[in-house]
C-alpha atoms as a PDB file:
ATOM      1  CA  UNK A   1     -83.117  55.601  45.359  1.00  0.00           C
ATOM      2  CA  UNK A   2     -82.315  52.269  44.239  1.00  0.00           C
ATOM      3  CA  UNK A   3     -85.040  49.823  43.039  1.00  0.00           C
ATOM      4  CA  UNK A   4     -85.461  47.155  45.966  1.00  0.00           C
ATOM      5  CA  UNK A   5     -84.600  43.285  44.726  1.00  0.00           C
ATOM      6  CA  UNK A   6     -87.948  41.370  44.166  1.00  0.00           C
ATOM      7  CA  UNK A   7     -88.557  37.683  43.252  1.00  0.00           C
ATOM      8  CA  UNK A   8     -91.498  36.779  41.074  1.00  0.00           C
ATOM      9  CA  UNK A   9     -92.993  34.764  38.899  1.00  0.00           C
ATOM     10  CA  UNK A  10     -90.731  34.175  35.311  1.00  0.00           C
ATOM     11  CA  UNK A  11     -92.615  35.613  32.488  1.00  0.00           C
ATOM     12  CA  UNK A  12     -92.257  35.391  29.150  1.00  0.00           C
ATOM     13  CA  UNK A  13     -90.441  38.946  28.201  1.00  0.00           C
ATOM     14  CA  UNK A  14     -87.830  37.467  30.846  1.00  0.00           C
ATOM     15  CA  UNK A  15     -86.435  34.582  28.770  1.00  0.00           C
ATOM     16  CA  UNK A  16     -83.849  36.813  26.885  1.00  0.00           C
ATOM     17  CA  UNK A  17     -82.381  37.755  30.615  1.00  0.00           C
ATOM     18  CA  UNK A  18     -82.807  34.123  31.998  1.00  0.00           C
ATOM     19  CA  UNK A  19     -80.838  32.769  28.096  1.00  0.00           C
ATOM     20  CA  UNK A  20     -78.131  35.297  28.462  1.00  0.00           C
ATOM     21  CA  UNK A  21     -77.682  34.660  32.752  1.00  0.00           C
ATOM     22  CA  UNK A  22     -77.350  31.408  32.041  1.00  0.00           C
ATOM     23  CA  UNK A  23     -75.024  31.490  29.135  1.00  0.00           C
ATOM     24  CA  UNK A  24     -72.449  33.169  31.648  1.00  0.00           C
ATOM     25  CA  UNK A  25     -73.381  30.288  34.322  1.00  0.00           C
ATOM     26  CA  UNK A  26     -70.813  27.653  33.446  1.00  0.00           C
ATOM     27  CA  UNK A  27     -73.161  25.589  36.471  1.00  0.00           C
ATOM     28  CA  UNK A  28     -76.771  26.433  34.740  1.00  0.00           C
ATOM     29  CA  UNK A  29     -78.123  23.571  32.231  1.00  0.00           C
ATOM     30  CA  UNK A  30     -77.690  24.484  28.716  1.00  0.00           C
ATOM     31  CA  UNK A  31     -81.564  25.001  28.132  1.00  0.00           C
ATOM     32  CA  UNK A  32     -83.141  25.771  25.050  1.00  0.00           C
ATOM     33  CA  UNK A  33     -86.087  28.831  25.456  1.00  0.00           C
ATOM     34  CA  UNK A  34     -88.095  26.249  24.551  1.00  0.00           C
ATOM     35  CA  UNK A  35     -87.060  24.208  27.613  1.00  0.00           C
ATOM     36  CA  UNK A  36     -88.118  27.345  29.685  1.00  0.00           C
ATOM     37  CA  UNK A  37     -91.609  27.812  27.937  1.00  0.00           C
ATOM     38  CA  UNK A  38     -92.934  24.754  30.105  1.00  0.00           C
ATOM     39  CA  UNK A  39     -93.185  27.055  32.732  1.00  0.00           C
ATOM     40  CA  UNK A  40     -95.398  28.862  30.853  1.00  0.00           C
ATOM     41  CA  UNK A  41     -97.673  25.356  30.310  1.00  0.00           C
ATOM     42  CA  UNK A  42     -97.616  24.880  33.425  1.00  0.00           C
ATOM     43  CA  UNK A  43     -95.035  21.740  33.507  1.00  0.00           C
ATOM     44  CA  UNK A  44     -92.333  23.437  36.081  1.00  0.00           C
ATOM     45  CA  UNK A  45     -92.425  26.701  38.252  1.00  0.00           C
ATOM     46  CA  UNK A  46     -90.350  29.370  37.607  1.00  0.00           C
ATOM     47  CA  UNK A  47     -88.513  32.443  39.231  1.00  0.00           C
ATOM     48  CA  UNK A  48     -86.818  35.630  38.967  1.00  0.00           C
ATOM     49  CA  UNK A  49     -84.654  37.817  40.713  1.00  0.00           C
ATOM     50  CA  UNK A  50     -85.485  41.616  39.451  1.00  0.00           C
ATOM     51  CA  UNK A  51     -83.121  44.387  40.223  1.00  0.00           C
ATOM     52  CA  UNK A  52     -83.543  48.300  39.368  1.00  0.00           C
ATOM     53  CA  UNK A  53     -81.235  47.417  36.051  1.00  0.00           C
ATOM     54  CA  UNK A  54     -83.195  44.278  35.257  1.00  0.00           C
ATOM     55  CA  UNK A  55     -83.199  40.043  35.645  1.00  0.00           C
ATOM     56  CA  UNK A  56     -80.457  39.399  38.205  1.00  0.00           C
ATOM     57  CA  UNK A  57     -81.232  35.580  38.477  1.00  0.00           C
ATOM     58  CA  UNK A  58     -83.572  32.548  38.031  1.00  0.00           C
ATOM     59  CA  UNK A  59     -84.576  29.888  39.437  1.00  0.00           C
ATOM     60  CA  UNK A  60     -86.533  26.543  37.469  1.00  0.00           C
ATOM     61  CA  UNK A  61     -88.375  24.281  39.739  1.00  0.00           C
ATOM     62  CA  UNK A  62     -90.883  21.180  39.215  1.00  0.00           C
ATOM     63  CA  UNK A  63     -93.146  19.288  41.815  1.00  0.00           C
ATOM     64  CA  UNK A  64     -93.394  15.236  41.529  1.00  0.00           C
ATOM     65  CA  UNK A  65     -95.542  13.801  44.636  1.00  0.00           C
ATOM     66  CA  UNK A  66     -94.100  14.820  47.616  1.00  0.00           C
ATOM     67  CA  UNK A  67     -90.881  16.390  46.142  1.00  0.00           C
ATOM     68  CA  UNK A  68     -89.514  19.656  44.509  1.00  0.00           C
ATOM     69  CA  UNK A  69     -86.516  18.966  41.852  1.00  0.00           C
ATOM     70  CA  UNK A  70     -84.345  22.212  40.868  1.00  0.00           C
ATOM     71  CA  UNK A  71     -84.100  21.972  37.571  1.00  0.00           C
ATOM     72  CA  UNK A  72     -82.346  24.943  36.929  1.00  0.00           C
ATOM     73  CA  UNK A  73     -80.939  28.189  38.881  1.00  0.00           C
ATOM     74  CA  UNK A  74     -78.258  31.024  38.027  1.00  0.00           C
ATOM     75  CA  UNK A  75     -77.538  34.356  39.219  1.00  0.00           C
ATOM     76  CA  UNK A  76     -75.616  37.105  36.785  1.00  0.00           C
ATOM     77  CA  UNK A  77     -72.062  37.791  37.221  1.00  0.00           C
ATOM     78  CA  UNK A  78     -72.166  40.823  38.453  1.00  0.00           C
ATOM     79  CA  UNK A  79     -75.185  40.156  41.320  1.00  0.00           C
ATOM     80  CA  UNK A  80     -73.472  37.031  42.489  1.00  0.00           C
ATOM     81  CA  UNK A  81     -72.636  36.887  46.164  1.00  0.00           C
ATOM     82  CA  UNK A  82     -75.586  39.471  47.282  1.00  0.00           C
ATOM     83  CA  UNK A  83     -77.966  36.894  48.579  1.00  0.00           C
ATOM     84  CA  UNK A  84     -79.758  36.886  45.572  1.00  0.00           C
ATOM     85  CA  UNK A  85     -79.533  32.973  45.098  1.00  0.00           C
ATOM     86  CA  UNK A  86     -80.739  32.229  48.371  1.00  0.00           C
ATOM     87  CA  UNK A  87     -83.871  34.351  48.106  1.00  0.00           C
ATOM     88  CA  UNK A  88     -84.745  31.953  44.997  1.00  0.00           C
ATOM     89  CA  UNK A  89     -83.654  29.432  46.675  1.00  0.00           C
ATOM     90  CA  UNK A  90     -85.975  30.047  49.409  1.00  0.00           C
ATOM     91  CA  UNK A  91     -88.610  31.219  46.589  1.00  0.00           C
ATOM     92  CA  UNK A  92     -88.769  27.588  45.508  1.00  0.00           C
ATOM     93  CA  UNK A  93     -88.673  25.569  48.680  1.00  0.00           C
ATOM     94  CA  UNK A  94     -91.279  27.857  50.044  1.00  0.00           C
ATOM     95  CA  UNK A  95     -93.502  26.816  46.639  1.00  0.00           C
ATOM     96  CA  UNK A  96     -92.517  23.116  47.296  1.00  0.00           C
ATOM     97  CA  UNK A  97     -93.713  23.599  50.908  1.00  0.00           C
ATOM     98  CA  UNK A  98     -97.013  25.026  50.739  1.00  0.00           C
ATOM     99  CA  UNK A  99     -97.851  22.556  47.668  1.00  0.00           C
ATOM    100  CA  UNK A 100     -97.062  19.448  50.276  1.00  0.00           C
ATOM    101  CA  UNK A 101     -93.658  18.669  49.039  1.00  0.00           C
ATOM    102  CA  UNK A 102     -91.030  17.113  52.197  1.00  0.00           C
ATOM    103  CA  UNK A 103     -87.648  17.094  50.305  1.00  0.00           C
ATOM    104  CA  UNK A 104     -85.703  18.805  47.697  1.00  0.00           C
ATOM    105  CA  UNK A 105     -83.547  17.491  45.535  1.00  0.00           C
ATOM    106  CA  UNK A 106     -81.116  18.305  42.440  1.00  0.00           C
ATOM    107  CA  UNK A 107     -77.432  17.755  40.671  1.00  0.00           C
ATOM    108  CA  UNK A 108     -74.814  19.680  40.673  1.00  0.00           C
ATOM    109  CA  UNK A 109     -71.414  19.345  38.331  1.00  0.00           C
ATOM    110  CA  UNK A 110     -69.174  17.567  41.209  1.00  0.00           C
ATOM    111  CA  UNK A 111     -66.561  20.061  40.296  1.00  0.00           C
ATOM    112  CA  UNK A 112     -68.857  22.647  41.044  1.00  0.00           C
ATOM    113  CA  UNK A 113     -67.027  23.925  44.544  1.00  0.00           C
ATOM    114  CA  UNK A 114     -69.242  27.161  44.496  1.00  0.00           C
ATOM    115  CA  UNK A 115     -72.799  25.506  44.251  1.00  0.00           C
ATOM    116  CA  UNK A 116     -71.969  23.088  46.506  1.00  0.00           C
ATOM    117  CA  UNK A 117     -71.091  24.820  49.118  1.00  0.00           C
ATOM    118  CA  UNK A 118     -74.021  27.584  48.668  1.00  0.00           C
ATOM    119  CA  UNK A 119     -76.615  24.240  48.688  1.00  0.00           C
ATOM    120  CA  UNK A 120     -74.278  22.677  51.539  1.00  0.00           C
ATOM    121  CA  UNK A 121     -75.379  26.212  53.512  1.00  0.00           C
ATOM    122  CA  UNK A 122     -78.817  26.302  52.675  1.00  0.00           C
ATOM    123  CA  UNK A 123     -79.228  22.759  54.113  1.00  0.00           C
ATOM    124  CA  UNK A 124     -78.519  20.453  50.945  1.00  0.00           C
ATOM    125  CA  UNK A 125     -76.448  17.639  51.761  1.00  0.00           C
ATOM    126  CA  UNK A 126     -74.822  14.730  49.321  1.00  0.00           C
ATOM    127  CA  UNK A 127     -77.391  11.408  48.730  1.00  0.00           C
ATOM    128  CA  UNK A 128     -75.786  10.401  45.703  1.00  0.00           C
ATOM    129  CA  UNK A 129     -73.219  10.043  42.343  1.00  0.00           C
ATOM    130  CA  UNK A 130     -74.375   9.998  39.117  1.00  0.00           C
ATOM    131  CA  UNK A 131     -71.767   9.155  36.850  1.00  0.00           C
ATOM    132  CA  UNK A 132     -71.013  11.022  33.114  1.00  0.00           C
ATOM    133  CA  UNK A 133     -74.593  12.934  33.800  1.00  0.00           C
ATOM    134  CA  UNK A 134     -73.329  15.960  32.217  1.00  0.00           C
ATOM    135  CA  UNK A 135     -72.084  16.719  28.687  1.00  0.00           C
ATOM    136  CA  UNK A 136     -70.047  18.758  27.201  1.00  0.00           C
ATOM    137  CA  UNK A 137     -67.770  18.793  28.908  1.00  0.00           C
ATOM    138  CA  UNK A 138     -68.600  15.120  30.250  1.00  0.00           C
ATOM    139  CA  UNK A 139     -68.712  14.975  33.852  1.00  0.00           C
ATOM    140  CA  UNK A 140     -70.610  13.504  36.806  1.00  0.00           C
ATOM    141  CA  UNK A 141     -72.849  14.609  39.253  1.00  0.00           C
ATOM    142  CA  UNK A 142     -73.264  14.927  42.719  1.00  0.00           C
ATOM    143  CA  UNK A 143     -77.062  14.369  43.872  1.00  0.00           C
ATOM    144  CA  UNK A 144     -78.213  16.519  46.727  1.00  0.00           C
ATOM    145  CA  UNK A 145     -81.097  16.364  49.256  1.00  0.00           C
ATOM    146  CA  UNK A 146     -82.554  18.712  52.093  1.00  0.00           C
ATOM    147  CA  UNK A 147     -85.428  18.044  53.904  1.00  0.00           C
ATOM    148  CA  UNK A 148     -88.452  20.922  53.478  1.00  0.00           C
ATOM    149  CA  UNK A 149     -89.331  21.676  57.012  1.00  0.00           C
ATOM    150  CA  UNK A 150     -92.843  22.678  56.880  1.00  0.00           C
ATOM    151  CA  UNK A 151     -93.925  25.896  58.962  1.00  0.00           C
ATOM    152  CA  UNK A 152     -96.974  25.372  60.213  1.00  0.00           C
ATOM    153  CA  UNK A 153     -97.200  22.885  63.141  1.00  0.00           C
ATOM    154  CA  UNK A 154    -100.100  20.187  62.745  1.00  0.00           C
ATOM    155  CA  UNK A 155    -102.975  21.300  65.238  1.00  0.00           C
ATOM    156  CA  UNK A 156    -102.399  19.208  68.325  1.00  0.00           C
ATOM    157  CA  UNK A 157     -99.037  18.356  68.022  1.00  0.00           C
END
């Protein structure tokens, strides 16, 4: 029987997965494992996809007032189009939600097609165009927003 998908929190012994998943990603950020141990001090939130033969994605989110920023997100090569992006997706918002936050936010490479259609479906939507953000190669990117509708309705409303 195979192992069902779960999402949880990234821990340390994941970092080797999350490194090599995103070295695949042409659309992750190039981070350093040092740039993923700040989820570990407690600077961003972090996620992972775990299938029966190990890390199938991650997800790298931080909160700043009423806001969640994806910092970073990938899913491996070979689990890509299995919805496993969208649970972390939903994994984050869902954090950003129940800590107050109203609206996500994060770049994409505007070339990109994939991503931005997956965020376009999940409710992201274009706000801005930040020229040469990216290196290597040099490129811009395309800012995207969605509203976090919150669940619960206020008592009396």
């Amino acid at each position: 029987m195979e192992k069902p998908l779960t999402v949880r929190p990234l821990a340390p012994a994941d970092l080797d997965a999350v490194l090599s998943i995103q070295s695949s990603s042409p659309g992750a950020a190039a981070w350093l494992r040092a740039d993923y141990e700040q989820v570990f001090a407690g600077d961003f939130s972090g996620w992972v996809a775990e299938a029966e033969d190990g890390i199938a994605g991650f997800l790298i989110a931080r909160r700043m007032a009423d806001e969640v920023e994806i910092l970073n997100a990938a899913v491996s090569r070979e689990s890509r189009r299995r919805g496993i992006g969208t649970l972390l997706l939903r994994e984050g918002l869902a954090w950003g939600e129940a800590a107050g936050a109203r609206r996500a936010f994060l770049e994409v490479r505007e070339t990109n097609f994939a991503a931005i259609l997956f965020y376009e479906r999940n409710g992201f939507s274009g706000v801005s165009h930040r020229p040469h953000y990216y290196s290597d190669p040099t490129e811009s990117a395309l800012l995207l927003a969605c509203a976090i509708v919150h669940s619960h309705a206020a008592a009396g409303s």
